[in-house]
N, C-alpha and C. Protein backbone atom coordinates (compact mmCIF):
# COMPACT_ATOMS: atom_id res chain seq x y z
N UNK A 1 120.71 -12.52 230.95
CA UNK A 1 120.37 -13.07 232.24
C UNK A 1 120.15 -11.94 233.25
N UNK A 2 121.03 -10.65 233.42
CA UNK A 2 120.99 -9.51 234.44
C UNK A 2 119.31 -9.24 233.95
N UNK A 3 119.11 -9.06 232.77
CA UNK A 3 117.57 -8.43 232.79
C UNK A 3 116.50 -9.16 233.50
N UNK A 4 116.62 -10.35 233.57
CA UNK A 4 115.47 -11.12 234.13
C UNK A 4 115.65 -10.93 236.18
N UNK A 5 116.23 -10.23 236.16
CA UNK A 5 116.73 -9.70 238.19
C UNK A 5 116.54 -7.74 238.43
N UNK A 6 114.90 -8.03 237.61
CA UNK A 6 114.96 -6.15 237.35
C UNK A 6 114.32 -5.55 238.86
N UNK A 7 113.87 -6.92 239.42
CA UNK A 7 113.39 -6.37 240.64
C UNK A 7 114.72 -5.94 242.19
N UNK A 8 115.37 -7.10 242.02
CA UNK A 8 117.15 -7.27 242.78
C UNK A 8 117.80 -6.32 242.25
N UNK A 9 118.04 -6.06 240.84
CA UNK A 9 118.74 -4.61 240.35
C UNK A 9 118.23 -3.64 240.76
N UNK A 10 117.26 -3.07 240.94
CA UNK A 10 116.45 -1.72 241.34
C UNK A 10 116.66 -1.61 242.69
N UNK A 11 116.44 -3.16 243.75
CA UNK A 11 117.33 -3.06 245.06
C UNK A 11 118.55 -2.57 245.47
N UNK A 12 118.99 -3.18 244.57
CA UNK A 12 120.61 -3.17 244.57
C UNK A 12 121.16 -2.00 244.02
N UNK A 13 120.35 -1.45 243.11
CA UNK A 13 121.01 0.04 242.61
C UNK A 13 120.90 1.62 244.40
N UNK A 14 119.81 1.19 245.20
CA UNK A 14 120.13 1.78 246.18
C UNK A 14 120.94 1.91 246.88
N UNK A 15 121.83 0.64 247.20
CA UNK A 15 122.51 0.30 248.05
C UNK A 15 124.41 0.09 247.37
N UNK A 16 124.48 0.38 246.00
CA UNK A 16 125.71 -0.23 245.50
C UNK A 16 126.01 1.09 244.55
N UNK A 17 126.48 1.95 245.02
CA UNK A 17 126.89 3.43 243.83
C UNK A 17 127.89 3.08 243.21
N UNK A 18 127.85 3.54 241.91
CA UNK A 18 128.83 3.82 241.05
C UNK A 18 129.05 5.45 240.12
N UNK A 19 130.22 5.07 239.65
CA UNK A 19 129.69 6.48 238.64
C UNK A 19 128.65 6.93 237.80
N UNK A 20 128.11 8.23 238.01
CA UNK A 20 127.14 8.65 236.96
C UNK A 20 127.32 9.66 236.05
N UNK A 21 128.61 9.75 236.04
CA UNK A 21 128.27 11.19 234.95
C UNK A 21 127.60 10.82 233.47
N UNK A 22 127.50 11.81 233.03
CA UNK A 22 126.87 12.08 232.01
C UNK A 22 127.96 12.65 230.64
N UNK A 23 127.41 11.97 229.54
CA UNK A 23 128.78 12.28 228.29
C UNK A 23 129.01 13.45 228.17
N UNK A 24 129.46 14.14 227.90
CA UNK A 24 130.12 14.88 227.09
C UNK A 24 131.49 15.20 226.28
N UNK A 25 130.57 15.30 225.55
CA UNK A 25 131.78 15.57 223.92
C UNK A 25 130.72 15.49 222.76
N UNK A 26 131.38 15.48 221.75
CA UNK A 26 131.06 15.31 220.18
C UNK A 26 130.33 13.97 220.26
N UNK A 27 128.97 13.86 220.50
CA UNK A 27 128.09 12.32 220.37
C UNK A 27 127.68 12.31 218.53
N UNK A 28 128.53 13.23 217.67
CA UNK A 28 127.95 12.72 216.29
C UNK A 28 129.46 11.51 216.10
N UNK A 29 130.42 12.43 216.47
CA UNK A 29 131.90 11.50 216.82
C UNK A 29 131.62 10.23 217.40
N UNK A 30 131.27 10.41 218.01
CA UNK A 30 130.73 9.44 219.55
C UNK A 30 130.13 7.69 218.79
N UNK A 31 128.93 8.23 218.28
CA UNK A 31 128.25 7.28 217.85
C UNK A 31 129.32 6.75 216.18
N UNK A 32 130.11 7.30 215.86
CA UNK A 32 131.03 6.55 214.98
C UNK A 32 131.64 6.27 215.37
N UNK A 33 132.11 6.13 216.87
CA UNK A 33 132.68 4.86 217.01
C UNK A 33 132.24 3.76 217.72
N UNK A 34 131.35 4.01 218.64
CA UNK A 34 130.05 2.99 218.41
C UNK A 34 130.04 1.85 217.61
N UNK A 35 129.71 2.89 216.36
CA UNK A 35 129.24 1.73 214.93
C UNK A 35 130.85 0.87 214.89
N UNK A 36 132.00 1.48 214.79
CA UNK A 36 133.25 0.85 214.73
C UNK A 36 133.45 -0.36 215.77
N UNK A 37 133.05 0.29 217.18
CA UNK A 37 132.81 -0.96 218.15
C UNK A 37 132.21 -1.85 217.65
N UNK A 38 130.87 -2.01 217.38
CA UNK A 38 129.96 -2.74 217.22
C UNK A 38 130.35 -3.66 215.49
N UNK A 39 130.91 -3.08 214.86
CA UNK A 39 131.72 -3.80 213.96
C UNK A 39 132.41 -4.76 214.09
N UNK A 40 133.43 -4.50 215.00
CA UNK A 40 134.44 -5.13 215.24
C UNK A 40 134.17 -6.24 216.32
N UNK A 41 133.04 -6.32 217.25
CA UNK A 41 132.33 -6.59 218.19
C UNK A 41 131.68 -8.01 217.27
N UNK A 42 131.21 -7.40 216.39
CA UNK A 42 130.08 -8.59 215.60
C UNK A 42 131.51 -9.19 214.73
N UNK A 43 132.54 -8.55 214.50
CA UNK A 43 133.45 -9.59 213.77
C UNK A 43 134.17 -10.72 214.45
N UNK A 44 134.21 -9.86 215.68
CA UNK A 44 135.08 -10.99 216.88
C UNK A 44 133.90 -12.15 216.60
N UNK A 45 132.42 -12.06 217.04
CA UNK A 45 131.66 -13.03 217.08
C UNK A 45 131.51 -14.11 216.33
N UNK A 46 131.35 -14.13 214.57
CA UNK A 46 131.56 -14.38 213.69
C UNK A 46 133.38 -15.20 213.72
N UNK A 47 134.21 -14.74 214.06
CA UNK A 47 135.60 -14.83 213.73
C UNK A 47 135.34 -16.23 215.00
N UNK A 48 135.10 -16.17 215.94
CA UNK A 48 135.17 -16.68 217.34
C UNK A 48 134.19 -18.49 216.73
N UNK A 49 132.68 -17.84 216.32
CA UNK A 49 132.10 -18.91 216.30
C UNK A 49 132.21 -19.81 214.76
N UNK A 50 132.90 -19.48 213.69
CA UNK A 50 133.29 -20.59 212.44
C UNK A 50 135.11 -20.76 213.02
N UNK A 51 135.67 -20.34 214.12
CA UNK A 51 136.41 -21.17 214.63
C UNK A 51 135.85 -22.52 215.38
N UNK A 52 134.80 -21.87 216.29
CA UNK A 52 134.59 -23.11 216.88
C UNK A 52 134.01 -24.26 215.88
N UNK A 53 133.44 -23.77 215.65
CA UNK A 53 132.83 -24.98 214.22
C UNK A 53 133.97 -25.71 213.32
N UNK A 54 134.54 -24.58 213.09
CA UNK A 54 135.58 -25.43 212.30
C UNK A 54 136.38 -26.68 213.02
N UNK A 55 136.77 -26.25 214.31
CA UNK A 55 137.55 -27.25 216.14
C UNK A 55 136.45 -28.23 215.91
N UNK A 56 135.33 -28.05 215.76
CA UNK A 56 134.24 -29.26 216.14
C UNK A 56 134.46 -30.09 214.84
N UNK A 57 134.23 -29.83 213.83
CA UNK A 57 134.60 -30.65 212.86
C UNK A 57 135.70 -31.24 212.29
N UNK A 58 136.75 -30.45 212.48
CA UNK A 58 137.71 -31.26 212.95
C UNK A 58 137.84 -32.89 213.44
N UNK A 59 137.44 -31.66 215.35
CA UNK A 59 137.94 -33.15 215.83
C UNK A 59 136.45 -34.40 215.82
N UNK A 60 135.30 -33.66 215.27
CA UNK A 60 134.83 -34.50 215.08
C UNK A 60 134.52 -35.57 213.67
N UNK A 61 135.53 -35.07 212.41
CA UNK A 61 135.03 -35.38 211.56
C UNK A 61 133.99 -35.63 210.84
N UNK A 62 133.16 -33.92 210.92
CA UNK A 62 131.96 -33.61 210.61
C UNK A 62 131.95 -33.33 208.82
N UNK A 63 133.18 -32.91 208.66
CA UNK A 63 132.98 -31.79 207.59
C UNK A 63 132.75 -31.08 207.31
N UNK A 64 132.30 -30.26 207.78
CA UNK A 64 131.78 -28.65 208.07
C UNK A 64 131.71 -28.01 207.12
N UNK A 65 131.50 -27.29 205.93
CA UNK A 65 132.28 -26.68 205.25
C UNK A 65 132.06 -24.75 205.25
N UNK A 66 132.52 -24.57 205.84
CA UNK A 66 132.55 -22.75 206.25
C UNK A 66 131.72 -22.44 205.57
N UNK A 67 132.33 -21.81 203.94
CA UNK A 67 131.47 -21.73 203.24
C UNK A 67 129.92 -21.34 202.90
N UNK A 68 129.82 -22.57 202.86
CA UNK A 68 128.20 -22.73 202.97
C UNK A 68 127.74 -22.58 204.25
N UNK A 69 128.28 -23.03 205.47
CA UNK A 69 127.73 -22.47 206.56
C UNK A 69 127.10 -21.19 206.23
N UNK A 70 128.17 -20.13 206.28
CA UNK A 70 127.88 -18.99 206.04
C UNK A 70 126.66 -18.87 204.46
N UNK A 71 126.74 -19.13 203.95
CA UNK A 71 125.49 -19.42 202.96
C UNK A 71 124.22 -19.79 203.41
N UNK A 72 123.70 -20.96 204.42
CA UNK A 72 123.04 -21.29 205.27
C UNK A 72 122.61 -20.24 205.53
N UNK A 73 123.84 -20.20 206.61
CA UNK A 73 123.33 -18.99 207.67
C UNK A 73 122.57 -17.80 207.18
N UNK A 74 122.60 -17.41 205.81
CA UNK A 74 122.17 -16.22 204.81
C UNK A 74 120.91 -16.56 204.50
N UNK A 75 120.90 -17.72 204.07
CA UNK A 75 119.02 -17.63 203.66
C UNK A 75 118.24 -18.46 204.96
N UNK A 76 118.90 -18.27 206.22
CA UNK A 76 117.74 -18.51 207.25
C UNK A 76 116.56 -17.54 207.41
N UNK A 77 116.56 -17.50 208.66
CA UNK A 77 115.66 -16.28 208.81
C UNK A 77 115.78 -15.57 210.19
N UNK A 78 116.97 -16.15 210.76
CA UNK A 78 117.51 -14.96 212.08
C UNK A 78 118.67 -14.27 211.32
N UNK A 79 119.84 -14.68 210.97
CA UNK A 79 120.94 -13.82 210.42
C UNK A 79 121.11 -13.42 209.12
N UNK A 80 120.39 -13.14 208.39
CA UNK A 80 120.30 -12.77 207.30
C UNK A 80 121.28 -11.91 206.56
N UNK A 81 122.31 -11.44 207.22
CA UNK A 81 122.97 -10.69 206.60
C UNK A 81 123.95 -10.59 205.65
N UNK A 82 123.72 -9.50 204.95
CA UNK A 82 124.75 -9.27 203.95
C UNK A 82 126.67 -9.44 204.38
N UNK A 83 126.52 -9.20 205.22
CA UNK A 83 128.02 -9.38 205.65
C UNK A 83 128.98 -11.06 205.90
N UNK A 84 127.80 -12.22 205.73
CA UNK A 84 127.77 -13.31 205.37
C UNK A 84 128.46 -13.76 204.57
N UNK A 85 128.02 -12.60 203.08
CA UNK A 85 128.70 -12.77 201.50
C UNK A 85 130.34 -12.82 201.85
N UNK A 86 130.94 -11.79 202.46
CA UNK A 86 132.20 -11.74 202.75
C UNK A 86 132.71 -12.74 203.60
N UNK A 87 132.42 -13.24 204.27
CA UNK A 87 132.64 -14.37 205.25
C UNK A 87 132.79 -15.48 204.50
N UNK A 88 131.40 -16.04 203.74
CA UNK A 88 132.14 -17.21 202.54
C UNK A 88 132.58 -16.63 201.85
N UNK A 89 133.32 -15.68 200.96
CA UNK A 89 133.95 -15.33 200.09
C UNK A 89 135.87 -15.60 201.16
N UNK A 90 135.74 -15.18 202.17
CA UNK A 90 137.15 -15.04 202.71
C UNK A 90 137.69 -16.42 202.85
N UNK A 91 136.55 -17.62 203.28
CA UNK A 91 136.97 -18.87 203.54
C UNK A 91 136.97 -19.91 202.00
N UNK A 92 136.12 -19.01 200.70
CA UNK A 92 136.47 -19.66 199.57
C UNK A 92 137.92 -19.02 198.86
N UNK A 93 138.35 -18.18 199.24
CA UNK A 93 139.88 -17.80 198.74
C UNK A 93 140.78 -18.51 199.71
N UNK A 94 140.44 -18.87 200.64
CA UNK A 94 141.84 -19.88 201.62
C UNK A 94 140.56 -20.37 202.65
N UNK A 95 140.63 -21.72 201.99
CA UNK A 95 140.15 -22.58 202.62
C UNK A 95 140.63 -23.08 203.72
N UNK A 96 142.16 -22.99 204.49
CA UNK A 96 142.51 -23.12 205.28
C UNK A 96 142.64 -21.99 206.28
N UNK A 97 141.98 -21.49 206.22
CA UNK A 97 142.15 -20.16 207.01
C UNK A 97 141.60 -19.96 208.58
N UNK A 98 142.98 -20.37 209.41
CA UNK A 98 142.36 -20.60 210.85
C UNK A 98 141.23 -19.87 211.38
N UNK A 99 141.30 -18.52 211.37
CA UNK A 99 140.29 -17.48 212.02
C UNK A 99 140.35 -16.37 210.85
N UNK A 100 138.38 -16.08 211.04
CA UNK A 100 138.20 -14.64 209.94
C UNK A 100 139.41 -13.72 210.58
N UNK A 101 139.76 -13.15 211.58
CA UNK A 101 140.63 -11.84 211.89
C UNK A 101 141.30 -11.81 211.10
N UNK A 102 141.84 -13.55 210.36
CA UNK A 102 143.11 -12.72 209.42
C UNK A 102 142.91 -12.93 208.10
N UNK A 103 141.70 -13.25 207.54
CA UNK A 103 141.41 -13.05 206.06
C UNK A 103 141.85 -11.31 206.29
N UNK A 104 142.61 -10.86 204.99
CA UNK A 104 143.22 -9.36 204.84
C UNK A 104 141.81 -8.31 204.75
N UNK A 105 140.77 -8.57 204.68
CA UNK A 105 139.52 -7.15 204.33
C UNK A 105 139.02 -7.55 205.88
N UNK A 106 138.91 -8.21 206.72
CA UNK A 106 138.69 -8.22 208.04
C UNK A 106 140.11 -7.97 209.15
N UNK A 107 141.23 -8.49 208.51
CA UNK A 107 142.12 -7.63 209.67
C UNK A 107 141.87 -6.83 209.29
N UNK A 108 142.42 -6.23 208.37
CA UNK A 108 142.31 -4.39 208.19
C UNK A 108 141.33 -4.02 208.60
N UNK A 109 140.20 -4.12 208.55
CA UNK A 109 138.95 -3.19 209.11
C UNK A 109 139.17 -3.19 210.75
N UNK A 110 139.58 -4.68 211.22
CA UNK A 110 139.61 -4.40 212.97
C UNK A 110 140.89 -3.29 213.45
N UNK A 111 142.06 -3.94 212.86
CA UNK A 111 143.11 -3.52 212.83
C UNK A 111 142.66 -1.74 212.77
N UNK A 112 142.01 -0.91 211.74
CA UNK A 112 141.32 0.27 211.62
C UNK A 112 140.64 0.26 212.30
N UNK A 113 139.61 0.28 213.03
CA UNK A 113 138.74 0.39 214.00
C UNK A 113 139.46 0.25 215.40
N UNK A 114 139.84 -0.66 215.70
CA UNK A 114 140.52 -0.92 217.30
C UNK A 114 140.48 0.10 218.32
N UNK A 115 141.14 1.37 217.94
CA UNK A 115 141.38 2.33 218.27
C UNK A 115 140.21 2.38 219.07
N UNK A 116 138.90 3.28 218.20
CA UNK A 116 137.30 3.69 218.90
C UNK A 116 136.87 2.68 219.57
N UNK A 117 137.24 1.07 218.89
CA UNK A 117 136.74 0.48 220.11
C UNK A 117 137.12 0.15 221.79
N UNK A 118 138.25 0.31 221.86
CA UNK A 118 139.13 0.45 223.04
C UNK A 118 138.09 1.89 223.25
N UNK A 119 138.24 2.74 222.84
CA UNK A 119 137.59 3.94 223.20
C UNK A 119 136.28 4.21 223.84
N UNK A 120 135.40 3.55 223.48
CA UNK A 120 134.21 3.07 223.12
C UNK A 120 134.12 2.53 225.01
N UNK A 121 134.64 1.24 224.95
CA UNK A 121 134.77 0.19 226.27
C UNK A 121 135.67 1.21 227.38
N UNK A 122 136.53 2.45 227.20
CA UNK A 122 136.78 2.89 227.88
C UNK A 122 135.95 3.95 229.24
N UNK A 123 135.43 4.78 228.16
CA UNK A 123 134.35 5.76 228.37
C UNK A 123 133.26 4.68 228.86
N UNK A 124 132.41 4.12 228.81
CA UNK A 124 131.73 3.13 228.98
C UNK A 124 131.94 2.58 230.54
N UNK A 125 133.03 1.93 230.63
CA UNK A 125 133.48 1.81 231.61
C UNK A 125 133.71 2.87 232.67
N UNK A 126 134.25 4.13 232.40
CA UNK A 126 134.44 5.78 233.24
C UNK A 126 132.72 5.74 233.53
N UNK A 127 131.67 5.64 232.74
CA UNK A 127 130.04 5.97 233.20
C UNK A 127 129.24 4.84 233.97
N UNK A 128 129.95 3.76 234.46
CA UNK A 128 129.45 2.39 234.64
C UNK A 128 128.25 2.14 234.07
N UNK A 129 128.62 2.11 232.44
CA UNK A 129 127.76 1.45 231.74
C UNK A 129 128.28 0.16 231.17
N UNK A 130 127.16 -0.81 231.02
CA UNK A 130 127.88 -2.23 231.28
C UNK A 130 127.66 -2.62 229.34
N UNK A 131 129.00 -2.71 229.05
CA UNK A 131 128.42 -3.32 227.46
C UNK A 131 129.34 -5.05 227.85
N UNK A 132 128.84 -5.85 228.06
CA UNK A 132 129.17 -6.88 228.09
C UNK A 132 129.66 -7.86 226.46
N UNK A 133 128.83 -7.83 225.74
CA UNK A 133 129.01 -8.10 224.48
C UNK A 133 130.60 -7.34 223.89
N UNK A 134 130.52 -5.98 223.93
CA UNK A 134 131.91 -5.19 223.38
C UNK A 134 132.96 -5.57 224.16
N UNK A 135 132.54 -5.77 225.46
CA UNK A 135 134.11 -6.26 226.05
C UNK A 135 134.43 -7.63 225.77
N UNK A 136 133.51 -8.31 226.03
CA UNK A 136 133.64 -10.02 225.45
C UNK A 136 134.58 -10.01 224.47
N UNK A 137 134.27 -9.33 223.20
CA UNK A 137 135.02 -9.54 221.89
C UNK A 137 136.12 -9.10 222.07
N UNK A 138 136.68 -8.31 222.51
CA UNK A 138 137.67 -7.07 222.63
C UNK A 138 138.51 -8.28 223.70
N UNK A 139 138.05 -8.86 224.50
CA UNK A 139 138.99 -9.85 225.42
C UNK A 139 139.41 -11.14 224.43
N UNK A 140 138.20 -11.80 223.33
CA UNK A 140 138.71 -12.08 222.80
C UNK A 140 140.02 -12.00 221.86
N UNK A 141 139.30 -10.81 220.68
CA UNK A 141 140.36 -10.80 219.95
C UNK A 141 141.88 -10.26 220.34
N UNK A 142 141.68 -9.55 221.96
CA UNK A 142 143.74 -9.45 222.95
C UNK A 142 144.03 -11.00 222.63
N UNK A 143 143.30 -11.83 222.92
CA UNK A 143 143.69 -12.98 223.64
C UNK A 143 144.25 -13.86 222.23
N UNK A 144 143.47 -13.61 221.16
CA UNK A 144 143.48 -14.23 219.83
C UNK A 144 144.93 -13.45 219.26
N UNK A 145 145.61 -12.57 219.26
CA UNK A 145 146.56 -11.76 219.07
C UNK A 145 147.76 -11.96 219.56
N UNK A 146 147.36 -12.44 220.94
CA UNK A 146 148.87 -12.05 222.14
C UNK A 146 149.56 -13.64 221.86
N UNK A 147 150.68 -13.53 221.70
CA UNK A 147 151.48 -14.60 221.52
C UNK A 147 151.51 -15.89 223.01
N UNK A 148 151.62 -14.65 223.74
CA UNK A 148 151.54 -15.22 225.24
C UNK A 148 150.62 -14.62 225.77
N UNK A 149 149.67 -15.69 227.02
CA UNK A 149 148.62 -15.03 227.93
C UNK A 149 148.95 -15.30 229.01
N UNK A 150 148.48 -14.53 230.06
CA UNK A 150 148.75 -14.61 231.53
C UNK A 150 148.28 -15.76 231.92
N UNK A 151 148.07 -17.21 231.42
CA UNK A 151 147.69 -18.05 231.98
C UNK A 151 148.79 -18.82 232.94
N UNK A 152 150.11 -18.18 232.59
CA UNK A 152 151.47 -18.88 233.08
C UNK A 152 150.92 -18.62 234.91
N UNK A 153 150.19 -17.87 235.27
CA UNK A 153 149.66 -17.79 236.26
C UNK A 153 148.87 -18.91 237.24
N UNK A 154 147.82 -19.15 236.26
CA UNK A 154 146.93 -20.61 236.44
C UNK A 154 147.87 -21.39 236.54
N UNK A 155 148.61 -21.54 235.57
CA UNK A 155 150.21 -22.55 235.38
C UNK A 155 150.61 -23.15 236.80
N UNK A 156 151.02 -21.85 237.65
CA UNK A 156 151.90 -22.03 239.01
C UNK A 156 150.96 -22.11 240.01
N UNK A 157 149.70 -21.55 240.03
CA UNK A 157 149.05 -22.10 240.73
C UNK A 157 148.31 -23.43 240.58
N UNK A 158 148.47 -23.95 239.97
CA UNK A 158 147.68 -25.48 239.59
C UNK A 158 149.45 -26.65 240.21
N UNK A 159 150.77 -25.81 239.90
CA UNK A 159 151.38 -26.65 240.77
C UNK A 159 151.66 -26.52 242.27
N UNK A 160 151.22 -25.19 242.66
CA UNK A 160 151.85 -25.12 243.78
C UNK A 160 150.49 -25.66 244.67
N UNK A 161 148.89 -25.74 244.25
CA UNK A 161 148.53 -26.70 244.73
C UNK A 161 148.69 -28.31 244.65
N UNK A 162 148.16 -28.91 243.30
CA UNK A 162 148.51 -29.98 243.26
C UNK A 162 149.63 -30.86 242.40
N UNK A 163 150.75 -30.19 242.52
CA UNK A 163 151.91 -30.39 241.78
C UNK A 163 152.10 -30.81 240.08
N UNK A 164 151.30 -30.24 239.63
CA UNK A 164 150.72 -30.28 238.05
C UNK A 164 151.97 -29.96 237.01
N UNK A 165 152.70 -29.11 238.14
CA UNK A 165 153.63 -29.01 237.12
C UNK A 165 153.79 -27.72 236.13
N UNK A 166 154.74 -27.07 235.62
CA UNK A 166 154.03 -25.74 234.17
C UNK A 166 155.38 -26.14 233.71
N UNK A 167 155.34 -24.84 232.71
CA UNK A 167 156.50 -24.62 231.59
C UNK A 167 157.13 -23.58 231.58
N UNK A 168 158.27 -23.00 231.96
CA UNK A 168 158.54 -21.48 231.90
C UNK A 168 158.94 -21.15 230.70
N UNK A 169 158.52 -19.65 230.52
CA UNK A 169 158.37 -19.03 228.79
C UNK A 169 160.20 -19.19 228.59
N UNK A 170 161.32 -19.22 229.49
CA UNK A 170 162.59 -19.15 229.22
C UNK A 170 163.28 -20.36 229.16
N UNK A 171 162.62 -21.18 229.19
CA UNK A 171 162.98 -22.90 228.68
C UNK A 171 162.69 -23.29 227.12
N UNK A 172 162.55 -24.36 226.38
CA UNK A 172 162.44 -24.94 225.87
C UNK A 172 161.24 -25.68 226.13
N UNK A 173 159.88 -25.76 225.09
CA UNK A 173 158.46 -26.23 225.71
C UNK A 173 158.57 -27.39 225.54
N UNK A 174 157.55 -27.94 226.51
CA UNK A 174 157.98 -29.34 226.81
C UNK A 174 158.63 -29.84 227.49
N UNK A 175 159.30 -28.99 228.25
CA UNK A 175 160.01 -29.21 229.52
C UNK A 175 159.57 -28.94 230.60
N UNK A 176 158.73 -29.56 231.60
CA UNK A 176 157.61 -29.58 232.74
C UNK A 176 158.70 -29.12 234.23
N UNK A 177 158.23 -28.43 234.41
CA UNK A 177 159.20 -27.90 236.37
C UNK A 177 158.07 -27.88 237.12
N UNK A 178 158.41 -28.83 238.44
CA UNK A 178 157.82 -28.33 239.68
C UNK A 178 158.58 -27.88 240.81
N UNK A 179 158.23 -27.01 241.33
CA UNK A 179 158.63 -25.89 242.26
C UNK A 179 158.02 -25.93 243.61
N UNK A 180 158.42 -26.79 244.69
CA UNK A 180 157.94 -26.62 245.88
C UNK A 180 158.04 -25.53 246.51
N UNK A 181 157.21 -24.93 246.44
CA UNK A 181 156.16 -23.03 246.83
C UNK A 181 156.17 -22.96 247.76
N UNK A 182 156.30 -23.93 249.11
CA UNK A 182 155.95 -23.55 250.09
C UNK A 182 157.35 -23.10 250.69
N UNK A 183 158.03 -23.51 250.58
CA UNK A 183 159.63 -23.67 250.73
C UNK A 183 160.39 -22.48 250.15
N UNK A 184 159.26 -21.86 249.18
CA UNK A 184 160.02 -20.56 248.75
C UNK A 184 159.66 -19.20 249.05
N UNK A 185 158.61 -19.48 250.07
CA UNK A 185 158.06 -18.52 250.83
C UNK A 185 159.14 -17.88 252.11
């Protein structure tokens, strides 16, 4: 979508500075971890979207079957890829298998990679260069990982406007508290 505003960007790049330096270091280094980003980047994607499919069939009682999705998906003619084979191969050894991250030949590879890609989105970020895609995944798979997310946040604010109510992580779940906020100001 940013590309189609090349005339407003070129405006806006006059008027809105950011950092510019320029890399330096080892760019043969550099670009391996790149490729590691971009690995792990396209696995989040993959991992992210035969979850959702799988949620849809589910609750829709589609039947879905991973699998062959990924088979499908192989002899189309946009995703063609070889990396497909492994994808139905991970969901025909455990058919129940919530998310690719944790078939064992895809954690390990993210789990190995992680590192450059944090690295990768770091530096990136220090040059205000925008990889939107690498951070996407990378927010995913924190979020897919972390036992708890900062949503306990949304939580207290959804009661302290309209008394919705949350759960504190030091209770027992399922046990709803509201907290008149204004009163504790």
């Amino acid at each position: 979508v940013m590309s189609s505003y090349k005339d407003e960007r070129v405006a806006a790049s006059k008027q809105l500075t950011g950092p510019t330096a320029k890399f330096e270091g080892d760019a043969k280094a550099f670009v391996n971890k790149v490729r590691d980003a971009l690995y792990c980047s396209k696995m989040c994607s993959y991992a992210q979207g035969m979850a959702l499919i799988a949620k849809a069939s589910a609750e829709y009682n589609y039947g879905v079957s991973l699998p062959d999705s990924a088979r499908i998906w192989k002899g189309g003619c946009i995703i063609r890829a070889g990396f497909l084979d492994k994808i139905k191969k991970a969901f025909v050894d455990n058919p129940t298998l919530p998310n690719l991250l944790l078939a064992p030949e895809f954690k390990q590879s993210i789990l190995d990679r992680q590192e450059a890609w944090r690295e990768v989105l770091i530096l990136a970020n220090k040059l205000g260069i925008p990889v939107p895609a690498f951070s996407a995944s990378l927010d995913y798979f924190d979020s897919y990982r972390r036992a708890s997310l900062p949503q306990n946040l949304t939580q207290a604010q959804r009661d302290y406007f309209g008394a919705h109510t949350y759960e504190r992580i030091d209770k027992p779940r399922g046990e709803f508290i509201h907290t008149e906020w204004a009163s504790q100001a």
